[in-house]
N, C-alpha and C. Protein backbone atom coordinates (compact mmCIF):
# COMPACT_ATOMS: atom_id res chain seq x y z
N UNK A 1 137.03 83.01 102.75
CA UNK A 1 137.08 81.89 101.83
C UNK A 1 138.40 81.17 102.06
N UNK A 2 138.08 79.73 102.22
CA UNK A 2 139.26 79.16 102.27
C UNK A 2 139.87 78.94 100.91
N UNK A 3 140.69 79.22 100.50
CA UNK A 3 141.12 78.79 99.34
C UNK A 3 142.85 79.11 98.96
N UNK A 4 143.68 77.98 98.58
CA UNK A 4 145.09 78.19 98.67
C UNK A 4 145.12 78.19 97.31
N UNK A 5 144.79 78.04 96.50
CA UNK A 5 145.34 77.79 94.99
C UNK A 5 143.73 78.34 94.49
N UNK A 6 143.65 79.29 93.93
CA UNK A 6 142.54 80.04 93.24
C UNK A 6 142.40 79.02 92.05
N UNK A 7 141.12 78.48 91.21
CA UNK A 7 140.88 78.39 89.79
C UNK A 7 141.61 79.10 89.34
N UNK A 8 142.32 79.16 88.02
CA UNK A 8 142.97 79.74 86.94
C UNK A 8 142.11 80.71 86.07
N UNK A 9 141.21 80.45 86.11
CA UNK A 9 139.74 81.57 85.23
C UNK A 9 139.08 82.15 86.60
N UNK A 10 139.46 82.54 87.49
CA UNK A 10 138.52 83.45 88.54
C UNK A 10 138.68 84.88 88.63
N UNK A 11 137.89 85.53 88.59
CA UNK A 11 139.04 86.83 89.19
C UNK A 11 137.73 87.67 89.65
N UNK A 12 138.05 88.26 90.93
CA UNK A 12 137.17 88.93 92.08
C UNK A 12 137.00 90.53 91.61
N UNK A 13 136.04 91.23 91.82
CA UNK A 13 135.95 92.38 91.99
C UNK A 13 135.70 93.28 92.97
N UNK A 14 136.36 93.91 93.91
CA UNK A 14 135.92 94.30 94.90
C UNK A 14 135.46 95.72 95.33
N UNK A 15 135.15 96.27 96.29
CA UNK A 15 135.14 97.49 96.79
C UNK A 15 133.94 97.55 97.55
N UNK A 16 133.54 99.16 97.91
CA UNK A 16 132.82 99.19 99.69
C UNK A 16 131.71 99.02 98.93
N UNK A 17 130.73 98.77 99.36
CA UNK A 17 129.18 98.87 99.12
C UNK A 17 128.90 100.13 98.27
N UNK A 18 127.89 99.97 97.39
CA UNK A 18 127.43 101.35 96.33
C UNK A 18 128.65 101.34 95.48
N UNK A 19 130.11 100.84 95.54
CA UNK A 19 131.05 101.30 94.24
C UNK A 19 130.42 101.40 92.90
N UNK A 20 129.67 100.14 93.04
CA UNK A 20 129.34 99.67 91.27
C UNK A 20 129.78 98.36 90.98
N UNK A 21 130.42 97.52 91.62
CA UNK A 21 130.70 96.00 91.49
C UNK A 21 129.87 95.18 90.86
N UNK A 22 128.55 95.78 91.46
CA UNK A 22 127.12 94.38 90.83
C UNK A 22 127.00 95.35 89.36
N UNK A 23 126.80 96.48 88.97
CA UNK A 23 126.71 97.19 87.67
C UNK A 23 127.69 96.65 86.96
N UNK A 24 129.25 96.63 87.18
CA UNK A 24 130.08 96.24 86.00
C UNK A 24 130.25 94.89 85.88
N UNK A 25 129.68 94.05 86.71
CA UNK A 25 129.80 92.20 86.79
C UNK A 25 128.00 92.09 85.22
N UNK A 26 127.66 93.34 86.09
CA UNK A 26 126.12 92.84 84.96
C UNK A 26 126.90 93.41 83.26
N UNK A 27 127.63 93.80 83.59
CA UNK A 27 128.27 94.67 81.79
C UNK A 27 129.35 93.79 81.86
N UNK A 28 129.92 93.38 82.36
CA UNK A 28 131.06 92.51 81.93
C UNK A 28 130.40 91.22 81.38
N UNK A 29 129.66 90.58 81.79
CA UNK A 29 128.61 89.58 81.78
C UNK A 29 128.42 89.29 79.85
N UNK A 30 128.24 90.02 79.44
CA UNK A 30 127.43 89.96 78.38
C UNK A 30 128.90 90.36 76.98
N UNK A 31 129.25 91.19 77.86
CA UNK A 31 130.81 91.24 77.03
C UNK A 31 131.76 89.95 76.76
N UNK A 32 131.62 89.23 77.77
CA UNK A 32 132.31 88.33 77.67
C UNK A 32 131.44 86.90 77.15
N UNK A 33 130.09 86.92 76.89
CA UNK A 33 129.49 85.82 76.28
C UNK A 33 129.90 86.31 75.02
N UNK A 34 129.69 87.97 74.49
CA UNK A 34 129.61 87.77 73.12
C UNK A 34 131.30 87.43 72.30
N UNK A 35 132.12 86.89 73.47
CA UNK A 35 133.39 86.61 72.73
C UNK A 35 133.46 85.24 73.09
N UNK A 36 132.02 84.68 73.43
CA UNK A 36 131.81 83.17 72.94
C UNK A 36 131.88 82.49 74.31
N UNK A 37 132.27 83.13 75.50
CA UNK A 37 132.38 82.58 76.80
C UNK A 37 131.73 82.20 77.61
N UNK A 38 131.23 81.55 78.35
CA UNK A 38 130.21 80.78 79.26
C UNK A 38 130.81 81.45 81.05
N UNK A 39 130.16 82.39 81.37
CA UNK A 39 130.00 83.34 82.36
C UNK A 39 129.45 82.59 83.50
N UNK A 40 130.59 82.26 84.51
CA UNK A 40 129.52 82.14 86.09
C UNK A 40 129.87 83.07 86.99
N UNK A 41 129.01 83.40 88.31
CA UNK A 41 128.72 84.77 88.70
C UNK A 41 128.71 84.10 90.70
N UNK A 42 129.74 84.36 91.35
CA UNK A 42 129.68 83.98 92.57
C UNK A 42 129.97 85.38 93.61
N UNK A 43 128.38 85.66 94.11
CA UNK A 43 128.52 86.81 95.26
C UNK A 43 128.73 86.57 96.59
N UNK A 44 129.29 87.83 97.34
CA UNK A 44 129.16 87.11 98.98
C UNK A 44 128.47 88.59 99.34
N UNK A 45 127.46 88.27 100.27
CA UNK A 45 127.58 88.94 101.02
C UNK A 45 127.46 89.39 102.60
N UNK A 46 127.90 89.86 103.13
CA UNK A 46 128.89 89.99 104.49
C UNK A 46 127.01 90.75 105.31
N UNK A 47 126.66 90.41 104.84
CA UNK A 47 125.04 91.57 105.51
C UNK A 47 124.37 89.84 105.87
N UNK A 48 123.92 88.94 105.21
CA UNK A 48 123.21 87.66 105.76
C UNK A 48 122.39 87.55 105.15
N UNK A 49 122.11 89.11 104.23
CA UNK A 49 120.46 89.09 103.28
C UNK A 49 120.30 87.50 102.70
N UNK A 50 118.97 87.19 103.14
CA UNK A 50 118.27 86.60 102.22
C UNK A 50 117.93 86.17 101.15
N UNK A 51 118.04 85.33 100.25
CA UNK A 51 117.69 85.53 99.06
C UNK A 51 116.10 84.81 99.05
N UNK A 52 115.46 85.39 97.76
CA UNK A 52 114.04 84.93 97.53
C UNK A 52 114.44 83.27 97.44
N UNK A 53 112.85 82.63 98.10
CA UNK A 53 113.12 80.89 98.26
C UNK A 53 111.53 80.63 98.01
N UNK A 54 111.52 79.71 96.92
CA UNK A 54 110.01 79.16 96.55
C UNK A 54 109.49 78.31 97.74
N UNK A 55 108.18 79.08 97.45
CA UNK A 55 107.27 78.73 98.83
C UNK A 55 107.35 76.90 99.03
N UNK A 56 108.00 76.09 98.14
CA UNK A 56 108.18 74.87 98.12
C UNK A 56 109.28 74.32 99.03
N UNK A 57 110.22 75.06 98.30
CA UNK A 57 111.54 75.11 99.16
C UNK A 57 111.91 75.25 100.22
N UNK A 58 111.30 76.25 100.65
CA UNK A 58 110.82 76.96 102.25
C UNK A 58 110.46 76.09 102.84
N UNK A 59 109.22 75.17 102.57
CA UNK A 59 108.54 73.88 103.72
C UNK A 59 109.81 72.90 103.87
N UNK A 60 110.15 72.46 102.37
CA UNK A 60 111.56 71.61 102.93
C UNK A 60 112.28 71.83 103.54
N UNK A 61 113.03 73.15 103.39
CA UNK A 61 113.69 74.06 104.57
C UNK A 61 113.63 74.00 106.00
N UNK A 62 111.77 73.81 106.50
CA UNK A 62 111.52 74.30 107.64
C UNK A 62 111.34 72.82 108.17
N UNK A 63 111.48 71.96 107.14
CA UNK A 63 111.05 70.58 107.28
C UNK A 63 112.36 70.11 107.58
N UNK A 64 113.55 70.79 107.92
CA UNK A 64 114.50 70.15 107.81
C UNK A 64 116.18 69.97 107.41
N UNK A 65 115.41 69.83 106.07
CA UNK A 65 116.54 69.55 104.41
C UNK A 65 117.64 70.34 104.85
N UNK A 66 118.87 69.80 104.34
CA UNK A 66 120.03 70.66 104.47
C UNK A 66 120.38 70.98 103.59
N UNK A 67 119.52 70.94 102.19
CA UNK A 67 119.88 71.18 101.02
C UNK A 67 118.69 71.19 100.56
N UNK A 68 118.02 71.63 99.14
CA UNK A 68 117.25 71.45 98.48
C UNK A 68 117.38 72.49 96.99
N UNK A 69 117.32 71.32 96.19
CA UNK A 69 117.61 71.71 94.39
C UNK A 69 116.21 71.69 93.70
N UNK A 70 115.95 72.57 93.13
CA UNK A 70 114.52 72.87 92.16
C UNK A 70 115.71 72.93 90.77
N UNK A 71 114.37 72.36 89.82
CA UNK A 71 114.63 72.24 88.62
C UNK A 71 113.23 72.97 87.89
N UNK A 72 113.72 73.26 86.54
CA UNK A 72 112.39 73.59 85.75
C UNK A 72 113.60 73.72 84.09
N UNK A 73 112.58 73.48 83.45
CA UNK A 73 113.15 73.96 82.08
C UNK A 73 114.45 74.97 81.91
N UNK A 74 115.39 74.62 81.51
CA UNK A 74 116.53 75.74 81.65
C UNK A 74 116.98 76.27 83.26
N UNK A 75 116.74 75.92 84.33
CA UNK A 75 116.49 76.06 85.38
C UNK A 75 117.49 75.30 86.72
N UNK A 76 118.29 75.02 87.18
CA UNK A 76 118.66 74.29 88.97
C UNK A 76 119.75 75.72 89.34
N UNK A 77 118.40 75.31 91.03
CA UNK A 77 118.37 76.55 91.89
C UNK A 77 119.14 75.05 92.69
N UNK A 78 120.01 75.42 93.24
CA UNK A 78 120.34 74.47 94.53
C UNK A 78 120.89 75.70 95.68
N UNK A 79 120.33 75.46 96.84
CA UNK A 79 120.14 76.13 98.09
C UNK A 79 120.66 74.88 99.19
N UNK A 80 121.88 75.24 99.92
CA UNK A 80 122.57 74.64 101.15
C UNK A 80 122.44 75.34 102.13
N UNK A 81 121.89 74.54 103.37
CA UNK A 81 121.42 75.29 104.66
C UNK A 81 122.85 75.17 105.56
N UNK A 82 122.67 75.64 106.52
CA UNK A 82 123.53 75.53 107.79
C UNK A 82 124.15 76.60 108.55
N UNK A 83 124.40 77.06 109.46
CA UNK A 83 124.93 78.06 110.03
C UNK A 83 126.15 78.76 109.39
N UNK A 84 126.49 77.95 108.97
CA UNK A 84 127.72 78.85 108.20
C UNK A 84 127.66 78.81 106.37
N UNK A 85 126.52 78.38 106.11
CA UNK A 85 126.28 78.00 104.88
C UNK A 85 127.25 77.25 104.14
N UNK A 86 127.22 77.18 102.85
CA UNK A 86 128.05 76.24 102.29
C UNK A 86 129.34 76.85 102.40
N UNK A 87 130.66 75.91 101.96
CA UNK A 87 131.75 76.41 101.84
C UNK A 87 132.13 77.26 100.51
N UNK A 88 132.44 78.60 100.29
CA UNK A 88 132.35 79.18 99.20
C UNK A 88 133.83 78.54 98.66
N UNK A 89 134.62 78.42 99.08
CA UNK A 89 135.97 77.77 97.81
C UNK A 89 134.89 75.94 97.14
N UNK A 90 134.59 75.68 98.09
CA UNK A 90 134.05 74.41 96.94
C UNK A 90 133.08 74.89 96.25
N UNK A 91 132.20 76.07 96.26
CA UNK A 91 131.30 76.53 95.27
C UNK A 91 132.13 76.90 93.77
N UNK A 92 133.07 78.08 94.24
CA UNK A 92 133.74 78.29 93.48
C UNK A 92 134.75 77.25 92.60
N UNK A 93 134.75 76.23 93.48
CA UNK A 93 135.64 75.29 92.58
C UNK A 93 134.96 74.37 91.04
N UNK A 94 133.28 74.16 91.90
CA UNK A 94 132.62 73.88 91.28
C UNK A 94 132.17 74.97 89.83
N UNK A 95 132.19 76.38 90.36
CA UNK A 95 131.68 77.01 89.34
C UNK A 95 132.63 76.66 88.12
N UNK A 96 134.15 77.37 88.62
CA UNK A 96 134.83 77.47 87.65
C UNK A 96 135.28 75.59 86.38
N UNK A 97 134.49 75.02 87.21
CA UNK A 97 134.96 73.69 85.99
C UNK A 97 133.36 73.40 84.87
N UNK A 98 132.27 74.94 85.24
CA UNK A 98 130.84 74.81 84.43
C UNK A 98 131.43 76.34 83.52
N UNK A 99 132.72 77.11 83.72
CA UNK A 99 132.17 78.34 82.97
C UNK A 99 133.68 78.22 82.51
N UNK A 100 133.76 79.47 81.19
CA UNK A 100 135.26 79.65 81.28
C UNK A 100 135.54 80.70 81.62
N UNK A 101 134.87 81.56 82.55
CA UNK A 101 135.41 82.66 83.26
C UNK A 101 133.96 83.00 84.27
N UNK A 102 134.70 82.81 85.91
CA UNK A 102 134.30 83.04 87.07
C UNK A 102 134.44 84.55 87.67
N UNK A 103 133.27 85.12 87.44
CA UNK A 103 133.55 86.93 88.57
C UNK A 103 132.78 86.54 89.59
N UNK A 104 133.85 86.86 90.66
CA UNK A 104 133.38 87.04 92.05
C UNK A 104 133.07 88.51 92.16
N UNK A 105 131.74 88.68 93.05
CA UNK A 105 131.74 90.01 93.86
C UNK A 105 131.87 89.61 94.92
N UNK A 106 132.90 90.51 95.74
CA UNK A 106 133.24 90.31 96.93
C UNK A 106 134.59 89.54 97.55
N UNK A 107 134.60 88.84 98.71
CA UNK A 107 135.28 88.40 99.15
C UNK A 107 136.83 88.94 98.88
N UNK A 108 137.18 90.37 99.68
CA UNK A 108 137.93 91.05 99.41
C UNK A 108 139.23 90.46 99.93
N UNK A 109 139.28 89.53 100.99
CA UNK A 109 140.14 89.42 102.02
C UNK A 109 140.38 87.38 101.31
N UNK A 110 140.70 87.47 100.16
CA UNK A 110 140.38 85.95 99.72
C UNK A 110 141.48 86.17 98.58
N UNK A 111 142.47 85.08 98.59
CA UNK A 111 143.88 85.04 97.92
C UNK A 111 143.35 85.05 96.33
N UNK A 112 142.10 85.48 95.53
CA UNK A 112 141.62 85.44 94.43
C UNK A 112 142.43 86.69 93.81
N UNK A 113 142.77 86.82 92.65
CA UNK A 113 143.70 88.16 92.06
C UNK A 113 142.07 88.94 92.06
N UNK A 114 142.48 90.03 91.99
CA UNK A 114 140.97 91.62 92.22
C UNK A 114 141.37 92.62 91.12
N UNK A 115 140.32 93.28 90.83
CA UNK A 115 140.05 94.08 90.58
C UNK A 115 139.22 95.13 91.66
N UNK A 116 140.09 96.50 92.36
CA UNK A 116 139.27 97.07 93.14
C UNK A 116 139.24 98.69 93.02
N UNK A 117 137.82 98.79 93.41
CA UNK A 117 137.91 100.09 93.16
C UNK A 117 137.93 101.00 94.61
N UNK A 118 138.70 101.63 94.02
CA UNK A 118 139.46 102.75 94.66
C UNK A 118 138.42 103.36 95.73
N UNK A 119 139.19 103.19 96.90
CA UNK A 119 138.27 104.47 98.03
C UNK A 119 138.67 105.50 98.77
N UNK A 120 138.38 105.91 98.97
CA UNK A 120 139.41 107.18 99.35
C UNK A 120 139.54 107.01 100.77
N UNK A 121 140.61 107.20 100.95
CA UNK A 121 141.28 107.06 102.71
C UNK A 121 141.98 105.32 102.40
N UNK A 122 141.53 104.72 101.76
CA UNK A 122 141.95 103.08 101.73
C UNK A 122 142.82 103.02 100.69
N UNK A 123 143.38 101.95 101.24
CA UNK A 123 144.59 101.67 99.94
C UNK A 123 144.31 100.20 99.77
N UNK A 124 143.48 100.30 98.53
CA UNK A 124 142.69 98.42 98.03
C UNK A 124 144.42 97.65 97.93
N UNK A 125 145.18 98.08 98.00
CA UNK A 125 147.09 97.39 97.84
C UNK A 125 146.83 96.45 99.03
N UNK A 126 146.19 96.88 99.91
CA UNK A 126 146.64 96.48 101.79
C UNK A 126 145.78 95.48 101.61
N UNK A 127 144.46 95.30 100.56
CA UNK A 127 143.84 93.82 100.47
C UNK A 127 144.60 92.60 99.88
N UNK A 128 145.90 92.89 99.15
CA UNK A 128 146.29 91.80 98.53
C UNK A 128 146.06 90.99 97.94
N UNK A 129 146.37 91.01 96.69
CA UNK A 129 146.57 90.23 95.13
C UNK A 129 146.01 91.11 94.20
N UNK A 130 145.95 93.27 94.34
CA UNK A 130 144.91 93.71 93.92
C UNK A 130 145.69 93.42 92.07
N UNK A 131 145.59 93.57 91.31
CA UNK A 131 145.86 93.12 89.69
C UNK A 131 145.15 94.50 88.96
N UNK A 132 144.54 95.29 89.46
CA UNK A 132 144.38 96.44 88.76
C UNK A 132 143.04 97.30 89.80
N UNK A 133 143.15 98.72 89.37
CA UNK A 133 142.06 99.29 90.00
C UNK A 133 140.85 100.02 89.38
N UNK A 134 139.78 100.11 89.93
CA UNK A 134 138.91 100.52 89.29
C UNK A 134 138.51 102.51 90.05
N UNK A 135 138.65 102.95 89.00
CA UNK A 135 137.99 104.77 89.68
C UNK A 135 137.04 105.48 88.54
N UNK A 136 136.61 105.67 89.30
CA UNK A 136 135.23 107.07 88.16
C UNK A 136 136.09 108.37 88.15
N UNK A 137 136.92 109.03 89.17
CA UNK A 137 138.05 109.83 88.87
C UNK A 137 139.57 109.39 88.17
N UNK A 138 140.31 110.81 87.96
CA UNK A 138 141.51 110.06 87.80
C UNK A 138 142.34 109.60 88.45
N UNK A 139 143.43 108.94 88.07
CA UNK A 139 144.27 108.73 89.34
C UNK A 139 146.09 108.87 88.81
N UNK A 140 146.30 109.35 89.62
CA UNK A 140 147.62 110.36 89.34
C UNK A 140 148.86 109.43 88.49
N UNK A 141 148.76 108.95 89.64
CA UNK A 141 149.84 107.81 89.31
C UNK A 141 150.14 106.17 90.32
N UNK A 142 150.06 105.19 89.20
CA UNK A 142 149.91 103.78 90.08
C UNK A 142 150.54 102.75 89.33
N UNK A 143 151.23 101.77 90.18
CA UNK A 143 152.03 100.67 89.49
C UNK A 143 151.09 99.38 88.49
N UNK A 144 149.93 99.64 88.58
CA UNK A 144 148.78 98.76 88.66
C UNK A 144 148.14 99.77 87.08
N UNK A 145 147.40 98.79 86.59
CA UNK A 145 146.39 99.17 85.47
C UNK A 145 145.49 99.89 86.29
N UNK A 146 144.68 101.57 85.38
CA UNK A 146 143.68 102.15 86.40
C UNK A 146 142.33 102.27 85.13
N UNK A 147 140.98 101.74 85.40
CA UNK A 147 140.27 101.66 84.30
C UNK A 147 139.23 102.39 85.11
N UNK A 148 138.05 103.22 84.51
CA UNK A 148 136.91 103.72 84.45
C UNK A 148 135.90 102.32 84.39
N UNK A 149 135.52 102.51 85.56
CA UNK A 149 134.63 101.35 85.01
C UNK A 149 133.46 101.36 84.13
N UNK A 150 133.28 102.59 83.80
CA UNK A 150 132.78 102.50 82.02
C UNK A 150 133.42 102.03 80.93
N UNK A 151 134.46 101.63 81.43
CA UNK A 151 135.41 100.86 80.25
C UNK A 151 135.32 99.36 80.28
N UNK A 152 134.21 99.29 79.87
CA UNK A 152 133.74 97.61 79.68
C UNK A 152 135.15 97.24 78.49
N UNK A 153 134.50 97.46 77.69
CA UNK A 153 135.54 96.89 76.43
C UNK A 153 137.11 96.67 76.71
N UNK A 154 137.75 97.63 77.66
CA UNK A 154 138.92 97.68 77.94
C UNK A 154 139.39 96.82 79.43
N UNK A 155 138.04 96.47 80.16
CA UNK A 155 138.19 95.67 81.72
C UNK A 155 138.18 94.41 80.82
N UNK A 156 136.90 93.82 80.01
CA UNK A 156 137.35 92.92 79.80
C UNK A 156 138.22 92.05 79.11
N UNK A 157 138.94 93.03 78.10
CA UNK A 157 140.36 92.29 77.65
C UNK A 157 141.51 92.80 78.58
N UNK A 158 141.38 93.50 79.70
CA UNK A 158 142.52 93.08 80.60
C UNK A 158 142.05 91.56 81.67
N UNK A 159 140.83 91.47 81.41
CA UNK A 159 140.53 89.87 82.34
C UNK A 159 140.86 88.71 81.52
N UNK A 160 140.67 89.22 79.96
CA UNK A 160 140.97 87.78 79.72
C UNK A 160 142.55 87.95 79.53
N UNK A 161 143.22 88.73 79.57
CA UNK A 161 144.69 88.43 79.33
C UNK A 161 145.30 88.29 80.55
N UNK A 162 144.51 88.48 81.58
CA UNK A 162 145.44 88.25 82.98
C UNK A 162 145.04 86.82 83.04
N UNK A 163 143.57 86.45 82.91
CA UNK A 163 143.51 85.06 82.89
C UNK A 163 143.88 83.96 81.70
N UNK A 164 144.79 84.80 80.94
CA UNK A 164 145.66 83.83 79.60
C UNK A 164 143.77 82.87 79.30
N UNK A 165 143.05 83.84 79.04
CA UNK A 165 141.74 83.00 78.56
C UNK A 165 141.57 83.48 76.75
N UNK A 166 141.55 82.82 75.59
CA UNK A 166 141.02 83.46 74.35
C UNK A 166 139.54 83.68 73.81
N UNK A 167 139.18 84.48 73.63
CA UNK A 167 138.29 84.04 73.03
C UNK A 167 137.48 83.08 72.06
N UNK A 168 136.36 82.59 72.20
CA UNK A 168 135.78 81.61 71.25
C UNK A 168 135.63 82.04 69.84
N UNK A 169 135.82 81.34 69.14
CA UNK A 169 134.53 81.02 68.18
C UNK A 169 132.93 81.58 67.94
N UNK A 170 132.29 82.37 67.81
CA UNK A 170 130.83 81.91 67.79
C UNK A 170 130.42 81.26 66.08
N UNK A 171 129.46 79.83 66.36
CA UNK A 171 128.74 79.58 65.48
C UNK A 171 127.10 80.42 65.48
């Protein structure tokens, strides 16, 4: 990701495949609406998978389009074609001015502050900007915040205080 100056509401979560990244982005998710917040959700992933594409979309696709946006009630899917697909810092730039708090999964190697969880033999430090770590064990001792990532309640008021974000209101 190109990106020199991160959004101010972003913050990445990282680690190897199977950690649990997509599990605590789906629990952080809902934690952070019910303190009134409007949640956007930007993944990468480094495999090329596919995502599902309406059999509509697909003909435009094959027809061509370098882009194509579906709408429906509550609904825009927008899909950008090209060999290198879209640029993820202008996605992200875009997300973060629709939500007031952006979780990335992924993009470990991207000047975004992280949250990472711990692997053994690796030191998530050597990825740089890590802001705290995540372990299902303990961990002895570290200059960095160390959370269980069963600790929803406690990850996400260290996100919103690293991202100086308050909570809302709900009506």
């Amino acid at each position: 990701m190109n990106l020199c100056c991160p959004p101010p509401n972003v913050i990445a979560i990282v680690g190897p495949s199977g950690s649990g990244k997509t599990a605590l982005i789906c629990r952080l998710v809902p934690w952070l609406q019910e303190k009134g917040l409007t949640v956007a959700v930007l993944k990468h992933s480094h495999r090329g998978r596919k995502i599902t594409e309406n059999r509509i979309a697909l003909n435009y696709r094959r027809a061509g389009a370098k882009a194509v946006a579906l709408t429906a009630p509550g609904l825009l899917q927008i899909s950008l074609y090209g060999e290198e697909g879209a640029d993820p810092a202008s996605i992200l730039t875009t997300l973060a001015l629709q939500a007031d708090v952006v979780l990335v999964e992924g993009f470990r190697q991207s000047p975004l502050p992280k949250l990472a969880f711990i692997s053994p033999g690796r030191s998530p430090v050597a990825l740089g900007n890590v802001v705290a770590l995540l372990s299902r064990k303990k961990v002895k001792a570290s200059p960095r915040p160390v959370f269980s990532p069963d600790e929803v309640d406690r990850i996400g008021a260290f996100i919103l205080g690293f991202l100086n974000i308050t909570e809302k209101t709900r009506r």
